[in-house]
C-alpha atoms as a PDB file:
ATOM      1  CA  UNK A   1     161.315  60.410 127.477  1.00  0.00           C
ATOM      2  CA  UNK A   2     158.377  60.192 124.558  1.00  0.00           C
ATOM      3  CA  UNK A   3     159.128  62.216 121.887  1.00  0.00           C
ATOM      4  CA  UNK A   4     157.167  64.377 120.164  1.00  0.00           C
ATOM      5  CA  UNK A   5     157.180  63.988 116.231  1.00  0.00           C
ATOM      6  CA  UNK A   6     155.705  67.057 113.921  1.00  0.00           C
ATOM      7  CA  UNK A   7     153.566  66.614 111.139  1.00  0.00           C
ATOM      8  CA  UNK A   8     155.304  69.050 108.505  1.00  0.00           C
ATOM      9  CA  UNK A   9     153.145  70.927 106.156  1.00  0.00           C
ATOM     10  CA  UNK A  10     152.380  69.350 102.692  1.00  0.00           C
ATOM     11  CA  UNK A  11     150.519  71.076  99.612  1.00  0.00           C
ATOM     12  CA  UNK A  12     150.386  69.629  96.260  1.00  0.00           C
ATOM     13  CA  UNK A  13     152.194  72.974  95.320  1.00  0.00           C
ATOM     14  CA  UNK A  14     155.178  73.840  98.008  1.00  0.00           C
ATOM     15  CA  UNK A  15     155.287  77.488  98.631  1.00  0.00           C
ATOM     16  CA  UNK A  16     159.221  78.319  99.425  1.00  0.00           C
ATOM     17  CA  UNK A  17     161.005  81.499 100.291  1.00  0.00           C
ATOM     18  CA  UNK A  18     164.646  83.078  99.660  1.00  0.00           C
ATOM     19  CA  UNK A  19     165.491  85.528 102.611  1.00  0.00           C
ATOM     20  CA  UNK A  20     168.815  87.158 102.410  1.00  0.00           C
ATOM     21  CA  UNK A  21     169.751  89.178 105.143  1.00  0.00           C
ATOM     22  CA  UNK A  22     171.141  92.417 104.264  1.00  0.00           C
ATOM     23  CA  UNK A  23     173.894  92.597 107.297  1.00  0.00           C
ATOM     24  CA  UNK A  24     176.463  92.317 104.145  1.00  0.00           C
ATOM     25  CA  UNK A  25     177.209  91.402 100.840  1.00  0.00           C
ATOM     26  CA  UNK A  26     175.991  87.523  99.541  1.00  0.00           C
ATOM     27  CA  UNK A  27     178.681  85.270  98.458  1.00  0.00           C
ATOM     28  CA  UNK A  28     179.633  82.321  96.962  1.00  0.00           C
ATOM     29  CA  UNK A  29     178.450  80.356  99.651  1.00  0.00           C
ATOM     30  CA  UNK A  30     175.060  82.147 100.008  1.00  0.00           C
ATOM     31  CA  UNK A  31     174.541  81.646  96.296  1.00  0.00           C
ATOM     32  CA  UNK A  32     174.618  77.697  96.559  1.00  0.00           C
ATOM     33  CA  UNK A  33     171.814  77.420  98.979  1.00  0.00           C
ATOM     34  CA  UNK A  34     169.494  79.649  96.830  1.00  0.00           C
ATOM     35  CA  UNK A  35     169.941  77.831  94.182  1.00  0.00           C
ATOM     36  CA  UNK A  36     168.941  74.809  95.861  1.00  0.00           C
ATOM     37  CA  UNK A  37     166.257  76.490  97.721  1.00  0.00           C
ATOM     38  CA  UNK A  38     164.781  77.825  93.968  1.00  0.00           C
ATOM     39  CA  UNK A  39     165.150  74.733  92.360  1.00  0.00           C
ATOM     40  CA  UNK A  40     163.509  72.708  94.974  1.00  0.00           C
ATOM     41  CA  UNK A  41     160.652  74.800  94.502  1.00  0.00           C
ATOM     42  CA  UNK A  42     160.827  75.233  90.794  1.00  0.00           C
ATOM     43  CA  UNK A  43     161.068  71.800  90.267  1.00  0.00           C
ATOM     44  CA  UNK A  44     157.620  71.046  91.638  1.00  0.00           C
ATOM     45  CA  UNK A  45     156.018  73.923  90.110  1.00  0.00           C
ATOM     46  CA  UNK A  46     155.346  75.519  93.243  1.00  0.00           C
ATOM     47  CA  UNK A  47     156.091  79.478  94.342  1.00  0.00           C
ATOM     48  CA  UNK A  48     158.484  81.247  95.981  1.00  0.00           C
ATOM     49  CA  UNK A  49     158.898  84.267  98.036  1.00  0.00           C
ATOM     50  CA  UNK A  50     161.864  86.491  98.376  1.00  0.00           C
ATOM     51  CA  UNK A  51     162.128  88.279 102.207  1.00  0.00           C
ATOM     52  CA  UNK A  52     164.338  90.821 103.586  1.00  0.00           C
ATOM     53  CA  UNK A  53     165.287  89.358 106.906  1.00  0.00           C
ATOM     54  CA  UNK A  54     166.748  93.057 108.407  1.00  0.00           C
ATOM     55  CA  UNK A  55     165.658  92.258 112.042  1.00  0.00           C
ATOM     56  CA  UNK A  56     168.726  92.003 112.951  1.00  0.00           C
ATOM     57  CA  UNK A  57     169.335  96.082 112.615  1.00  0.00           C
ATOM     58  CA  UNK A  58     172.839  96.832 114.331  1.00  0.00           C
ATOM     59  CA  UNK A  59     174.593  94.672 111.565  1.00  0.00           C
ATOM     60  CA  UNK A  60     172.325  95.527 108.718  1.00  0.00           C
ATOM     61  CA  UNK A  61     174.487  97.580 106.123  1.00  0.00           C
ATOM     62  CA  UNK A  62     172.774 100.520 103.778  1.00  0.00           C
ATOM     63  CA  UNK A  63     172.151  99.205 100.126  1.00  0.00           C
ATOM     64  CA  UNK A  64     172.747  95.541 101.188  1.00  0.00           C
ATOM     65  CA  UNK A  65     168.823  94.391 100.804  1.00  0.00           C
ATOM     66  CA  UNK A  66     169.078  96.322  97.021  1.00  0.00           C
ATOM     67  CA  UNK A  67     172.020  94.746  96.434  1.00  0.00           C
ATOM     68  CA  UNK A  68     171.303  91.079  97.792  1.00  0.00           C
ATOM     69  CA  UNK A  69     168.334  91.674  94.888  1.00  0.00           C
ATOM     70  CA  UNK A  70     170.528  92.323  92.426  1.00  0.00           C
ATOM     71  CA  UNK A  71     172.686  89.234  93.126  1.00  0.00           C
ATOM     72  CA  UNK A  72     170.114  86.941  92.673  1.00  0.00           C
ATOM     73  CA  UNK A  73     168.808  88.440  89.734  1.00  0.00           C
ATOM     74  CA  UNK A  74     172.224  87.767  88.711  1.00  0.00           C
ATOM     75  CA  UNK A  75     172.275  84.166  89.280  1.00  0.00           C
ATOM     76  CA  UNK A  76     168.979  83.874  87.015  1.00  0.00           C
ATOM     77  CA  UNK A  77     166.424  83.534  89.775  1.00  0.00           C
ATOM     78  CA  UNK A  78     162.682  84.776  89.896  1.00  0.00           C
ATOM     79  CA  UNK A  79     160.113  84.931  92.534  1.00  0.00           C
ATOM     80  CA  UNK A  80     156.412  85.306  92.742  1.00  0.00           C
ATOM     81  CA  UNK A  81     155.770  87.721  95.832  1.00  0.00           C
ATOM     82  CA  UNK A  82     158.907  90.548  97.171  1.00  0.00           C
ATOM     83  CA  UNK A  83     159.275  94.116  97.973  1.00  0.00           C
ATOM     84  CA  UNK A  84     159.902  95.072  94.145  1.00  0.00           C
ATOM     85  CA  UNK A  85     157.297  93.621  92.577  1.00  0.00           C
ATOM     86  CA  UNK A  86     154.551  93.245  95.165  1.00  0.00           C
ATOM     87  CA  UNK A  87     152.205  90.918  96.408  1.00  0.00           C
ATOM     88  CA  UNK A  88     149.152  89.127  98.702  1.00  0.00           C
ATOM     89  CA  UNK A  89     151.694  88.677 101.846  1.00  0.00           C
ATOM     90  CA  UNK A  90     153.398  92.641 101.698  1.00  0.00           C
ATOM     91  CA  UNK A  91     155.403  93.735 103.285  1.00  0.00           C
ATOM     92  CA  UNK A  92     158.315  91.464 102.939  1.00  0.00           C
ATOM     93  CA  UNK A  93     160.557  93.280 104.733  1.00  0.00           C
ATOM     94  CA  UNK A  94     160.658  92.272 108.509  1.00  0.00           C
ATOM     95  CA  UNK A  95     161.324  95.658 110.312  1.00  0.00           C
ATOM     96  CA  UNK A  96     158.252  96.369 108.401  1.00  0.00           C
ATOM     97  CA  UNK A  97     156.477  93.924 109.946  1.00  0.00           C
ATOM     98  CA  UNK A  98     156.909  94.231 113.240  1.00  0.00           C
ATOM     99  CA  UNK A  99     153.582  94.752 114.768  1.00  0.00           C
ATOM    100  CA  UNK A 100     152.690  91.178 113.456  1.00  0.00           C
ATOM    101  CA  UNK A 101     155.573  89.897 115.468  1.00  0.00           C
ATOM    102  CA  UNK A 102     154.738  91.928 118.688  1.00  0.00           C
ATOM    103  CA  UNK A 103     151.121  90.977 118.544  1.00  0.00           C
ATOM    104  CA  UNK A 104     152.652  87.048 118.386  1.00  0.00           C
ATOM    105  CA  UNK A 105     154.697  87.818 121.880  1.00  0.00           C
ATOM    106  CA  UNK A 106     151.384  89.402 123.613  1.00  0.00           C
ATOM    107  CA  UNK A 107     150.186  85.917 122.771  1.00  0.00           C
ATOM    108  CA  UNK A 108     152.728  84.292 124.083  1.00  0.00           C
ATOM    109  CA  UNK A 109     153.029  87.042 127.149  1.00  0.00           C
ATOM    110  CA  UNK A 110     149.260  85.931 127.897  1.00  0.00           C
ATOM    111  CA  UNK A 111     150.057  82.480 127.863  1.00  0.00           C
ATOM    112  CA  UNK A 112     152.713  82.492 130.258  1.00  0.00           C
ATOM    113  CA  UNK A 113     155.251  81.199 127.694  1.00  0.00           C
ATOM    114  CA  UNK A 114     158.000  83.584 128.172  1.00  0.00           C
ATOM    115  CA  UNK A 115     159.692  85.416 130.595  1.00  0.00           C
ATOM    116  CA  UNK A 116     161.730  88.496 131.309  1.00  0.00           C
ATOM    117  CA  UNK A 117     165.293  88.114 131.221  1.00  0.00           C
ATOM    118  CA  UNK A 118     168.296  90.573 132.660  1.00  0.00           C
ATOM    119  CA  UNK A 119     170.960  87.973 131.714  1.00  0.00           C
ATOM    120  CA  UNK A 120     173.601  89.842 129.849  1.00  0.00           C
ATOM    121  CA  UNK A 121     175.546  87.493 127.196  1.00  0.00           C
ATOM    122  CA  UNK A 122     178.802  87.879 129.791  1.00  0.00           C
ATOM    123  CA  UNK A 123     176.539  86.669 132.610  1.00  0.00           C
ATOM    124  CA  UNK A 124     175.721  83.070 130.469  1.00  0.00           C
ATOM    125  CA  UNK A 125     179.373  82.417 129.593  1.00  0.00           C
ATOM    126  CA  UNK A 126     180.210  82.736 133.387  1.00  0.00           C
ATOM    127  CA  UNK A 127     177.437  80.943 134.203  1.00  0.00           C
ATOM    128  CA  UNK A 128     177.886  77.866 131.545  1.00  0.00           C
ATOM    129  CA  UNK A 129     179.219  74.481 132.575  1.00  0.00           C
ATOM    130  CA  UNK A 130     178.656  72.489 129.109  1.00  0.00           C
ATOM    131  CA  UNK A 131     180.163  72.936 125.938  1.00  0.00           C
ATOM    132  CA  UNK A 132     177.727  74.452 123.439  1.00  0.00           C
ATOM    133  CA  UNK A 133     176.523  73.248 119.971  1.00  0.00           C
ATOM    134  CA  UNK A 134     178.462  74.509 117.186  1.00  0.00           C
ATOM    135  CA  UNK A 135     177.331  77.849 115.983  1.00  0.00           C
ATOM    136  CA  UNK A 136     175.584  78.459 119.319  1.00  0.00           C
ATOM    137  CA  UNK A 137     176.398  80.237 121.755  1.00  0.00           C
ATOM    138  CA  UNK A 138     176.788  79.097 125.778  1.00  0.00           C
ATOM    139  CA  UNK A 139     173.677  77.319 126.664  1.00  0.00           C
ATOM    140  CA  UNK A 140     171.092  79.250 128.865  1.00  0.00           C
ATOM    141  CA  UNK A 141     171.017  78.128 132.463  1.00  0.00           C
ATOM    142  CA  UNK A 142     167.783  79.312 133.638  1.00  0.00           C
ATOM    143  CA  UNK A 143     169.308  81.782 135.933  1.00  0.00           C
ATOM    144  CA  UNK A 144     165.911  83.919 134.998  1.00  0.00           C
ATOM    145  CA  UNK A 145     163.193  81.086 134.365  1.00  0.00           C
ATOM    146  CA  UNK A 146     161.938  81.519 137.753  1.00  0.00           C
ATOM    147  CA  UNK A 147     160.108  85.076 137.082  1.00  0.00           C
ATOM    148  CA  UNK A 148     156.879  84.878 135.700  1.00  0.00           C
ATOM    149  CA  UNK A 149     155.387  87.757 132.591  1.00  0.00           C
ATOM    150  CA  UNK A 150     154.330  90.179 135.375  1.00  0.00           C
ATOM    151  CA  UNK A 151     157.554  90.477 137.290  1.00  0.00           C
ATOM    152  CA  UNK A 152     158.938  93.241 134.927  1.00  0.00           C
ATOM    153  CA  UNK A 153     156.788  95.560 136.698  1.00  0.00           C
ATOM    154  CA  UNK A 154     159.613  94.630 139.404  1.00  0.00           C
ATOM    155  CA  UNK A 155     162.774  95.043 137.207  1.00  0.00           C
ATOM    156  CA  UNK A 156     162.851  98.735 137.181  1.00  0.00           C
ATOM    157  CA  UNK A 157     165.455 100.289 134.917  1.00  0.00           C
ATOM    158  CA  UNK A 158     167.138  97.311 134.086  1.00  0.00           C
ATOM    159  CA  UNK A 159     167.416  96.236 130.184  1.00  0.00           C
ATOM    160  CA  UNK A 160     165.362  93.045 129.693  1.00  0.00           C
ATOM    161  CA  UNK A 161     165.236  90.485 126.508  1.00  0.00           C
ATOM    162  CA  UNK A 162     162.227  88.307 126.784  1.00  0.00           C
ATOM    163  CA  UNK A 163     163.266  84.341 126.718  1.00  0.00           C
ATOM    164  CA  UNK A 164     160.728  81.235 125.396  1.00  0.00           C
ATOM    165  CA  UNK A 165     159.902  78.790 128.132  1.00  0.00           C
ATOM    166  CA  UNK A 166     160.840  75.648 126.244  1.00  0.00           C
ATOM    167  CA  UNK A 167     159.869  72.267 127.178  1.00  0.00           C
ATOM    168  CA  UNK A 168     161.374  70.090 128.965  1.00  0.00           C
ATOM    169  CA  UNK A 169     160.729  67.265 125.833  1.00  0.00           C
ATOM    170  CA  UNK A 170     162.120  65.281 122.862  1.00  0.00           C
ATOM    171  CA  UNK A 171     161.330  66.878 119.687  1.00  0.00           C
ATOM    172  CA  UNK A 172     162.038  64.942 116.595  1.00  0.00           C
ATOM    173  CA  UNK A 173     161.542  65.696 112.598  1.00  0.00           C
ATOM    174  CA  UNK A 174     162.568  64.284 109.151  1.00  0.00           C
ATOM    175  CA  UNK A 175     165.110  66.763 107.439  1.00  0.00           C
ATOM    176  CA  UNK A 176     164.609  66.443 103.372  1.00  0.00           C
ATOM    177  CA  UNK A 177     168.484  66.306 103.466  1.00  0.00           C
ATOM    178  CA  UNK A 178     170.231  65.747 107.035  1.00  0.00           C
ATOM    179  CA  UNK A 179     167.465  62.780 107.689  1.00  0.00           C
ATOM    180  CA  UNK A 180     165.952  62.349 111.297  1.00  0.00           C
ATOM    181  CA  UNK A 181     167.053  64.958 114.149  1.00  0.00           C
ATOM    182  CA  UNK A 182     166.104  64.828 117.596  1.00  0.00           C
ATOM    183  CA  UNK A 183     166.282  66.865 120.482  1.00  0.00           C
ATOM    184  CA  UNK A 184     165.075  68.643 123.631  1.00  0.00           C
ATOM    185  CA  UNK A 185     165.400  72.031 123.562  1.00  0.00           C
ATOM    186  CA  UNK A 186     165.548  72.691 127.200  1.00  0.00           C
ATOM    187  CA  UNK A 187     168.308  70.279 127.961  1.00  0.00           C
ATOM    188  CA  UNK A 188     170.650  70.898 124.675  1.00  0.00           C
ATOM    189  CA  UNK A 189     169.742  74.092 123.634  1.00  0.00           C
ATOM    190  CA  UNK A 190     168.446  76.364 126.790  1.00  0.00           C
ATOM    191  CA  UNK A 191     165.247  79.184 126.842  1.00  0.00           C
ATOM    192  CA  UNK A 192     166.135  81.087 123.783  1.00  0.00           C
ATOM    193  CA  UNK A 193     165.527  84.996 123.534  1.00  0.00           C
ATOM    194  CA  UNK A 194     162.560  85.892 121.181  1.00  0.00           C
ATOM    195  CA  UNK A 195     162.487  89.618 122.209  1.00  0.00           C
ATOM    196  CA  UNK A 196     165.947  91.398 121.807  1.00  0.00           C
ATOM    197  CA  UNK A 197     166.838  94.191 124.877  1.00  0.00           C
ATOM    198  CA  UNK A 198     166.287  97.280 122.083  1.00  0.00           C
ATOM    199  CA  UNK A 199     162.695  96.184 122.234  1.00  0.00           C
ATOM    200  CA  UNK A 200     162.452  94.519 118.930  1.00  0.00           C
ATOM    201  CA  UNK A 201     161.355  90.827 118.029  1.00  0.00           C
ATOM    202  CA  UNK A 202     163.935  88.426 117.604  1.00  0.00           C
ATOM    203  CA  UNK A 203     165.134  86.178 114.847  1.00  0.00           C
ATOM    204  CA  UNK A 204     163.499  83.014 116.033  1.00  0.00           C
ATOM    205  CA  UNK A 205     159.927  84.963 115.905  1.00  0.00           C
ATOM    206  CA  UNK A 206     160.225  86.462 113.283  1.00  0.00           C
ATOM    207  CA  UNK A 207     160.789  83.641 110.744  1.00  0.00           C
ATOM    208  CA  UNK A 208     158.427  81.453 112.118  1.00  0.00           C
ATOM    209  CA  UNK A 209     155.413  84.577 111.908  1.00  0.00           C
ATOM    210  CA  UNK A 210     156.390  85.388 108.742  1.00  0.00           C
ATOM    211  CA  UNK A 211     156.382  81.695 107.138  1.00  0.00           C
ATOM    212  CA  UNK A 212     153.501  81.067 108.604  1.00  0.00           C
ATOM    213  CA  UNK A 213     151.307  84.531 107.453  1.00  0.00           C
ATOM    214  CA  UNK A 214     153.254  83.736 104.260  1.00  0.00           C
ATOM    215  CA  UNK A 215     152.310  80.062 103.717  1.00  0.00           C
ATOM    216  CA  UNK A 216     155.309  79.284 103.329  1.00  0.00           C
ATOM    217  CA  UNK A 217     155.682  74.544 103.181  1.00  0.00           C
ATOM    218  CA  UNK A 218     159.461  74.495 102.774  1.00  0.00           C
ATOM    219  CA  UNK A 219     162.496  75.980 104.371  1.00  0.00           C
ATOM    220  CA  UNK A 220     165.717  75.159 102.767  1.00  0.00           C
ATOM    221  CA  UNK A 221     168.859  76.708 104.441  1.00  0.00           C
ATOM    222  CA  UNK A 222     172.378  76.124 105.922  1.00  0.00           C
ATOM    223  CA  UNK A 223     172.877  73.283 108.060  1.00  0.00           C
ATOM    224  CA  UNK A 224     174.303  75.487 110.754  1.00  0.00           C
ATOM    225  CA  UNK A 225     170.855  76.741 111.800  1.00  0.00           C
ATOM    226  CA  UNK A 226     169.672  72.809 111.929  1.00  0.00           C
ATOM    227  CA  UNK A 227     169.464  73.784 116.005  1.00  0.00           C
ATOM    228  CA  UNK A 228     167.269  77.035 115.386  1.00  0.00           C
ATOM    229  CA  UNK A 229     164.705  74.863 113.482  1.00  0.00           C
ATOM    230  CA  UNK A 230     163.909  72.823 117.266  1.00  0.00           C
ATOM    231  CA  UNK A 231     163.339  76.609 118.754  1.00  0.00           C
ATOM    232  CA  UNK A 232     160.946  77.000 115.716  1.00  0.00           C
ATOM    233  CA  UNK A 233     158.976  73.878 116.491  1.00  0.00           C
ATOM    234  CA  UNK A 234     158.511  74.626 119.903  1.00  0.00           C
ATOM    235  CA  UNK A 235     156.998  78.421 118.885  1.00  0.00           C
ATOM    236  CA  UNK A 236     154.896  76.343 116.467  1.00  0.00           C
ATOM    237  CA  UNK A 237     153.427  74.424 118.940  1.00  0.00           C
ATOM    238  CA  UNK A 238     152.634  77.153 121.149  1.00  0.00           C
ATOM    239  CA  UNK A 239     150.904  79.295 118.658  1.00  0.00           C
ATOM    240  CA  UNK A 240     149.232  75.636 116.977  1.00  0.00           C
ATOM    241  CA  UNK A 241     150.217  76.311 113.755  1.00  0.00           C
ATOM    242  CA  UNK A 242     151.482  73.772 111.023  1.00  0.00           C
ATOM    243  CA  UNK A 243     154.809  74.039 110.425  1.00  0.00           C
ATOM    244  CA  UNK A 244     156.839  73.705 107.217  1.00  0.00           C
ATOM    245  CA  UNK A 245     158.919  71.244 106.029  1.00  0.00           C
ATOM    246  CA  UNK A 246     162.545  70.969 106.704  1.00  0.00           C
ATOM    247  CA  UNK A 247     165.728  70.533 104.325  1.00  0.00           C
ATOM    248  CA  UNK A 248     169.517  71.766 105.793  1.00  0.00           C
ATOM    249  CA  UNK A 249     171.781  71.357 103.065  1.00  0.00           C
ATOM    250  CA  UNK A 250     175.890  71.560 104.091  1.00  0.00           C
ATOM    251  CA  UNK A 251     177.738  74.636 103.752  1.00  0.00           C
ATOM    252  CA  UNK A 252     180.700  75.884 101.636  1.00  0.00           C
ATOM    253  CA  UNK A 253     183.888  76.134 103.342  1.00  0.00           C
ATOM    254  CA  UNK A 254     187.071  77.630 102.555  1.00  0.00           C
ATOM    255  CA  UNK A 255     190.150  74.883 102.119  1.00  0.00           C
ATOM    256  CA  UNK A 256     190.841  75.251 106.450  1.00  0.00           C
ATOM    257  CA  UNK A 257     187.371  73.614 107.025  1.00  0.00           C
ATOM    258  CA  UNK A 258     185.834  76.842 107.825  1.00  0.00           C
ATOM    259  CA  UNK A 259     182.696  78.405 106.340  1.00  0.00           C
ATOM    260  CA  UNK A 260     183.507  81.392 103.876  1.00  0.00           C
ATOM    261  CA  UNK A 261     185.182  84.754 105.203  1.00  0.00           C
ATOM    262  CA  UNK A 262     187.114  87.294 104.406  1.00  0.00           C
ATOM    263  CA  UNK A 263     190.243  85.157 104.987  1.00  0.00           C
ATOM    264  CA  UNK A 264     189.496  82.599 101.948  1.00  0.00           C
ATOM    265  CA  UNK A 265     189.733  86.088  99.246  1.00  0.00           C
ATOM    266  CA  UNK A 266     187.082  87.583  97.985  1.00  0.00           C
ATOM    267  CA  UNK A 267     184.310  85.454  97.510  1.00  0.00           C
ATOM    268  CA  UNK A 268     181.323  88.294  97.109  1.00  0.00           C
ATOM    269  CA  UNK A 269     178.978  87.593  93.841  1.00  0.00           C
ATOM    270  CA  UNK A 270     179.416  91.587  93.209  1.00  0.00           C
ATOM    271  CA  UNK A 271     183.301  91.021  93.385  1.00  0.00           C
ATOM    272  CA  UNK A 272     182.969  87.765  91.189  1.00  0.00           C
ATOM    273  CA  UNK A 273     180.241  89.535  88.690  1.00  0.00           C
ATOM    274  CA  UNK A 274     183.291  92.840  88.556  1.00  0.00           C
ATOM    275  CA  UNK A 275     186.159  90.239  87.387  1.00  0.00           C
ATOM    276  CA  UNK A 276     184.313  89.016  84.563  1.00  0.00           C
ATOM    277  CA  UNK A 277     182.755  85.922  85.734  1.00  0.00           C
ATOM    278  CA  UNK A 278     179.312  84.884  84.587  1.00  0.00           C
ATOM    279  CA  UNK A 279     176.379  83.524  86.493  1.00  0.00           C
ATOM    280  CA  UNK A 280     176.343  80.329  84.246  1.00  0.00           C
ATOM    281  CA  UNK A 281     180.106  79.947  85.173  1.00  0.00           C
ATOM    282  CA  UNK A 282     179.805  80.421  88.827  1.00  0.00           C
ATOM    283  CA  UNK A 283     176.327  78.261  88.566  1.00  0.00           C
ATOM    284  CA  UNK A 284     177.825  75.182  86.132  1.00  0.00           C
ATOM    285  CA  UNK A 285     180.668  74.731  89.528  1.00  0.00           C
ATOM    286  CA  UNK A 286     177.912  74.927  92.173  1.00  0.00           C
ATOM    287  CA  UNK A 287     175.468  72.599  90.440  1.00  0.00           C
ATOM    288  CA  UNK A 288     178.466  70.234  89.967  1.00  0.00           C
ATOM    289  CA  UNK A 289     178.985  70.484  93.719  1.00  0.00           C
ATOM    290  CA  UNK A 290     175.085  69.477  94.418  1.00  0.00           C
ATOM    291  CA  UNK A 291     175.986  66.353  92.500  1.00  0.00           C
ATOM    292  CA  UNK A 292     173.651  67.697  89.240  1.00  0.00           C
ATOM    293  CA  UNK A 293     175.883  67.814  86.422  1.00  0.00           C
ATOM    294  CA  UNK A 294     179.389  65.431  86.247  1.00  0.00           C
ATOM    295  CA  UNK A 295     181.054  68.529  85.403  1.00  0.00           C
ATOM    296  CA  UNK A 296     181.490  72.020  85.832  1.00  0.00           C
ATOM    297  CA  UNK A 297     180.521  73.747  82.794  1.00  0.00           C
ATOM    298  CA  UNK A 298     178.536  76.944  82.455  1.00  0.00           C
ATOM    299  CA  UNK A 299     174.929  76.376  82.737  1.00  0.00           C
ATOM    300  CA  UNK A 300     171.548  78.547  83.289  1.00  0.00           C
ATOM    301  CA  UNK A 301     169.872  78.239  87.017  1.00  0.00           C
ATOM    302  CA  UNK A 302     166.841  77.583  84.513  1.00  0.00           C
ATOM    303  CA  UNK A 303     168.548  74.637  82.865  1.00  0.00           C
ATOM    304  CA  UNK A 304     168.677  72.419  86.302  1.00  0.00           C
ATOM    305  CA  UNK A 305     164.845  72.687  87.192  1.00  0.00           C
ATOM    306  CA  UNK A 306     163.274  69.714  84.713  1.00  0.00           C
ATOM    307  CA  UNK A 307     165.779  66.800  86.591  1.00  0.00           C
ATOM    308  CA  UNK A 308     166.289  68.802  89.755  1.00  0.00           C
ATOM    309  CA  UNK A 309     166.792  65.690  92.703  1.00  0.00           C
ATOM    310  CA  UNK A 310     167.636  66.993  96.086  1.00  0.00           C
ATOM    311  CA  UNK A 311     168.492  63.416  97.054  1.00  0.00           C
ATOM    312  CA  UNK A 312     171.900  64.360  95.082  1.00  0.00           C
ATOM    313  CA  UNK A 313     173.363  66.564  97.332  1.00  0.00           C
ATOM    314  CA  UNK A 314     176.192  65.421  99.018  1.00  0.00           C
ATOM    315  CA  UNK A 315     176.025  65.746 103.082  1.00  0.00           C
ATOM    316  CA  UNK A 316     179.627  66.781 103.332  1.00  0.00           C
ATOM    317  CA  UNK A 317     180.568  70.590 103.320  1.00  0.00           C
ATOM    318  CA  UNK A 318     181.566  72.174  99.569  1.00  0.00           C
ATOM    319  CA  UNK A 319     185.069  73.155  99.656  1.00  0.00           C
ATOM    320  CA  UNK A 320     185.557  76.639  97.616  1.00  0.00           C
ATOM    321  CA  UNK A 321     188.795  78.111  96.183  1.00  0.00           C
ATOM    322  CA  UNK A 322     188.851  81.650  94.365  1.00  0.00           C
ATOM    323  CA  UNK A 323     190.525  79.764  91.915  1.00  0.00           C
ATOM    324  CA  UNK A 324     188.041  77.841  90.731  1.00  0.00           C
ATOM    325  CA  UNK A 325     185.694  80.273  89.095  1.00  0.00           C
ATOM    326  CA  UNK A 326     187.853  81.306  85.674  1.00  0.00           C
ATOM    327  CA  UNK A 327     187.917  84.793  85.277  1.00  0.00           C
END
């Protein structure tokens, strides 16, 4: 099957973004890819923009947006636009947002592009026959693709999400770090829900309105939402908007192969930041784990943007201990 390359936004002057999301505290692991999301923008004298991403409102935990602030502050980084000092693209926090997000799905609803869903997460595990992509859940099967926008003036009572029509179609694009990925969503990664059951927008909406009213050219984040970014495309491509460029740098996992929890110790910046440990401590270990210093002593966030190369990172995971920050 052709596939169906994307021509990623370029600007002389990238426009980035950090986005915590304030469903807990930021940690060790957290820090790392901030870091490398600042200095990639830093480094080419471009601007970033820090985001609340509390969409997600069940899990999102009082004082965690103030704190993930704080924490970054912390690790000596700045930003151009946010919700404490302002700017051309307010609000930056997403359940502020919303109506831009449910004007995008009336778009969408008018072209036919999505479809009301009563599938129940339960109902998709029965119903799955594959194994799913790590970090994802059981792939979609369609049970619901059949119904068009204007059968949920048939559903009644019943709770509804609203699920993208994907295409059935190769999608490829070239990651800054993971290189070329392909795939098609519809076969490996199923309709995906872009309007939760509660009534409000999804993840996968969100971020792609919000980068794109924001200007944002460059997403850097955790390889483990390298699928997410093919659900993005495809809600590019319906709305016709440019989308950014793409760089999925490898997570930090505890010494069992598994990303950070509670189970590795305390790994929190607020916990590290209590037991004495500095940001240039904690930053001099993670910038010798990007491959940009040979060793690990204490250095500034600031220090690393004049010889910044992303090329340096390493494509394996970062393995953290507790022990090796000295307190």
């Amino acid at each position: 099957m052709e596939s169906t390359p994307f021509d990623l936004r370029q600007t002389a002057r990238p426009i980035g973004r950090l986005a915590p999301s304030p469903t807990g505290a930021q940690h060790v692991g957290n820090a790392r890819t901030y870091l490398l999301a600042w200095w990639s923008i830093r480094s080419r004298g471009g601007r970033l923009i820090l985001r609340i991403e509390d969409i997600d409102s069940p899990r999102v935990k009082t004082g965690a947006a103030q704190q993930a602030i704080d924490d970054l502050r912390w690790l000596g980084l700045d930003w151009d636009e946010g919700p404490d000092i302002g700017g051309p693209n307010a609000s930056y926090v997403q359940t502020e947002r919303v109506d831009l997000y449910r004007d995008a799905l009336a778009q969408l609803q008018r072209d036919e592009r999505v479809y009301p869903c009563t599938c129940t997460r339960s109902d998709i595990e029965a119903a799955a026959s594959a194994p799913h992509v790590e970090h994802e859940g059981s792939l979609y099967p369609g049970t619901c693709a059949g119904r068009s926008v204007r059968d949920v003036n048939s559903i009644c009572d019943q709770p509804f999400a609203w699920r993208f029509r994907s295409n059935d179609r190769d999608l490829d694009f070239a990651d800054r770090v993971a290189g070329l990925q392909r795939a098609n969503v519809r076969r490996d990664l199923g309709d995906f829900v872009i309007g939760k059951m509660d009534g409000l927008p999804a993840y996968q909406l969100a971020v792609v309105c919000d980068d794109h009213a924001m200007g944002v050219t460059e997403v850097l984040r955790g390889d483990d939402l390298l699928p997410s970014t093919f659900r993005q495309l495809e809600l590019y491509a319906a709305f016709g908007w440019s989308p950014p460029t793409f760089a999925h740098v490898p997570l930090v996992i505890g010494p069992d192969g598994r990303r950070l929890a509670k189970r590795h110790g305390d790994t929190r910046l607020a916990t590290l930041r209590q037991q004495g440990v500095t940001a240039e401590e904690l930053v001099g270990l993670l910038a010798w784990s990007c491959g940009l210093r040979p060793t690990r002593e204490p250095v500034g966030a600031k220090a690393l943007i004049a010889d910044f190369d992303l090329c340096r990172v390493p494509r394996q995971p970062f393995v953290f201990s507790v022990g090796q920050v000295n307190f």
